[in-house]
N, C-alpha and C. Protein backbone atom coordinates (compact mmCIF):
# COMPACT_ATOMS: atom_id res chain seq x y z
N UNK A 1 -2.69 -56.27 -124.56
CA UNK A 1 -3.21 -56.61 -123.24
C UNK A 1 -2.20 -56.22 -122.15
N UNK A 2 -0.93 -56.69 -122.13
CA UNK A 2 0.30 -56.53 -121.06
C UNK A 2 0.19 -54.69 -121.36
N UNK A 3 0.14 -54.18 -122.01
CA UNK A 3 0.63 -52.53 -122.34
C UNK A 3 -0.45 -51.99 -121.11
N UNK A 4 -2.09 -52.24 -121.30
CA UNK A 4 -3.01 -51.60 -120.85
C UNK A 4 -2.93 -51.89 -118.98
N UNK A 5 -2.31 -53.30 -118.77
CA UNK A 5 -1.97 -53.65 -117.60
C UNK A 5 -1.60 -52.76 -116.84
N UNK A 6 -0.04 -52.47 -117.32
CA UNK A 6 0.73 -51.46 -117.00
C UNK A 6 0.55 -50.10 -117.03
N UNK A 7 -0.56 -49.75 -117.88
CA UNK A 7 -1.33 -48.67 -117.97
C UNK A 7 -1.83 -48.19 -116.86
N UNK A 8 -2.62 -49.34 -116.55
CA UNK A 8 -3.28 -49.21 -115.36
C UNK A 8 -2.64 -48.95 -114.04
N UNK A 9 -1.61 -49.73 -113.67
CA UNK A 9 -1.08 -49.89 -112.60
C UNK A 9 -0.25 -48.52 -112.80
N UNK A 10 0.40 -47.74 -113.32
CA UNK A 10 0.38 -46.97 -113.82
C UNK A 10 0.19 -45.69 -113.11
N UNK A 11 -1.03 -45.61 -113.84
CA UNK A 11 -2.24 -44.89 -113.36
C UNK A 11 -2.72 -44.82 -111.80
N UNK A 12 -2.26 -46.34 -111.31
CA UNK A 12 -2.69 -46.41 -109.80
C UNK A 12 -1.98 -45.57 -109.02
N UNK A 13 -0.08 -46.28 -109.25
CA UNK A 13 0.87 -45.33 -108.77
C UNK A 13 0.35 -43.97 -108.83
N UNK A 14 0.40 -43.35 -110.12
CA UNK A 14 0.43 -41.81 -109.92
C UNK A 14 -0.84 -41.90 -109.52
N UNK A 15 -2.00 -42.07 -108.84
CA UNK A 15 -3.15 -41.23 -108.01
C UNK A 15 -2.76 -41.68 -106.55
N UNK A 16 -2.17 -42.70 -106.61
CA UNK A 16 -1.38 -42.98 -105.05
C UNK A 16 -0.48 -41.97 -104.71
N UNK A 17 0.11 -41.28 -105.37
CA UNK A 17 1.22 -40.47 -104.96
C UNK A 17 0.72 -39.00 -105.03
N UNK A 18 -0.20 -38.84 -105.77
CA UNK A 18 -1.09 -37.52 -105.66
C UNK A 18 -2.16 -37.77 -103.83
N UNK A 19 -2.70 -38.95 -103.88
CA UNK A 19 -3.21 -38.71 -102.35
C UNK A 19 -1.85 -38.58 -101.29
N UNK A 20 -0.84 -39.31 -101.63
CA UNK A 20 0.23 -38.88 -100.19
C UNK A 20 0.29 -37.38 -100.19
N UNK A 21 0.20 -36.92 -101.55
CA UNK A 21 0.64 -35.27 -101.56
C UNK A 21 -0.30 -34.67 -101.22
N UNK A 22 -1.70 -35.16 -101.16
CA UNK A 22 -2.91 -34.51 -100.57
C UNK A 22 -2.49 -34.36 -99.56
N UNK A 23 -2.28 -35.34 -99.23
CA UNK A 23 -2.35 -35.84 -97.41
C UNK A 23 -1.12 -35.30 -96.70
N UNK A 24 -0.22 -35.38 -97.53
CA UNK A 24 1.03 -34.77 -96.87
C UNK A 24 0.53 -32.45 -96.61
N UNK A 25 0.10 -32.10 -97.79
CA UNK A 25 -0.65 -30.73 -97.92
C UNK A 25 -1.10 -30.46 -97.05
N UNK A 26 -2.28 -31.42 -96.75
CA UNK A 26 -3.62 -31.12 -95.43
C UNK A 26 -2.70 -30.93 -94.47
N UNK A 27 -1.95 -31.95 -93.86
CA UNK A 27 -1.04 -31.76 -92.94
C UNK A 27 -0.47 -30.76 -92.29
N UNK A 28 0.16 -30.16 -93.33
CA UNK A 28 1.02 -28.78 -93.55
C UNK A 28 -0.21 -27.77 -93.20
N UNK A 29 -1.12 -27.79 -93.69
CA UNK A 29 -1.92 -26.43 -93.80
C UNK A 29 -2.63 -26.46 -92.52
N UNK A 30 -3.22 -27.69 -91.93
CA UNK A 30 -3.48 -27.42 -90.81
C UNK A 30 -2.95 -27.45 -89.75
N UNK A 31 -1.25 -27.60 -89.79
CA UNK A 31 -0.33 -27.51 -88.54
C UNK A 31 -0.25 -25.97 -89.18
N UNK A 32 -0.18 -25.28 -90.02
CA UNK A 32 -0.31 -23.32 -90.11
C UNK A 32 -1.50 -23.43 -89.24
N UNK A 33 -2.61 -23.65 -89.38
CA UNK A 33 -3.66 -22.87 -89.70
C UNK A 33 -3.19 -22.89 -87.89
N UNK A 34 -3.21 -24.33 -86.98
CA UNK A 34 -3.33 -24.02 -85.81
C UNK A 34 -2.34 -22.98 -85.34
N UNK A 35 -1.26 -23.00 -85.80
CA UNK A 35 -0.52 -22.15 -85.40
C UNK A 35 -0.71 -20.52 -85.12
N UNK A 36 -1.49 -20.84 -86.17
CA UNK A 36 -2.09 -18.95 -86.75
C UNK A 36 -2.86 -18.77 -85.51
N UNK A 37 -3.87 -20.03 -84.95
CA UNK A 37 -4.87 -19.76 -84.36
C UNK A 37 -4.08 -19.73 -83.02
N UNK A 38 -3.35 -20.27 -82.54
CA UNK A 38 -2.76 -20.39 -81.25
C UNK A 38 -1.88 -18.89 -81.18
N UNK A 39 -1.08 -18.38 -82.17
CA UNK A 39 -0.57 -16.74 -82.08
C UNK A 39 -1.65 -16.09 -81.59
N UNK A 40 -3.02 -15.82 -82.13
CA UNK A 40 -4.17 -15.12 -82.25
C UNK A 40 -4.60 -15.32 -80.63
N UNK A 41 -4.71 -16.83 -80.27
CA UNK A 41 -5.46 -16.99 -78.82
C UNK A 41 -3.97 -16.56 -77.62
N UNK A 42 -2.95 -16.09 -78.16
CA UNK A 42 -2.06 -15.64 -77.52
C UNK A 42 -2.09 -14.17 -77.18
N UNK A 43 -1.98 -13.59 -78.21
CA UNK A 43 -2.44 -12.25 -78.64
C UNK A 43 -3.61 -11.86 -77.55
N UNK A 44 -5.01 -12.29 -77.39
CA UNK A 44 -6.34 -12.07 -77.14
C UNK A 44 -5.68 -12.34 -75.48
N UNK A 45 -5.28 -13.72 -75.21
CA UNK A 45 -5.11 -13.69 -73.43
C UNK A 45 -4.44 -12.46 -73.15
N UNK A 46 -3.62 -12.18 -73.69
CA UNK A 46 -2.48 -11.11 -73.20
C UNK A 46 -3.50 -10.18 -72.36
């Protein structure tokens, strides 16, 4: 019973720390992506 507990909780940790890394990812990719897009709308005013 105590083993599967810990199993679990476990289990919680690591999908908790896989969403920060989601979340931390998304982050990242869409501070590029704007970036990309703000070079591009730089580019075009010129």
């Amino acid at each position: 019973m105590e083993s599967l507990k810990m199993q679990l909780e476990s289990n919680y940790l690591l999908k908790k720390k896989r969403n920060k890394l989601k979340l931390i990812k998304g982050k990242f990719i869409s501070f590029e992506v704007k970036g990309i897009i703000a070079i591009f709308d730089g580019r075009c005013k010129q």
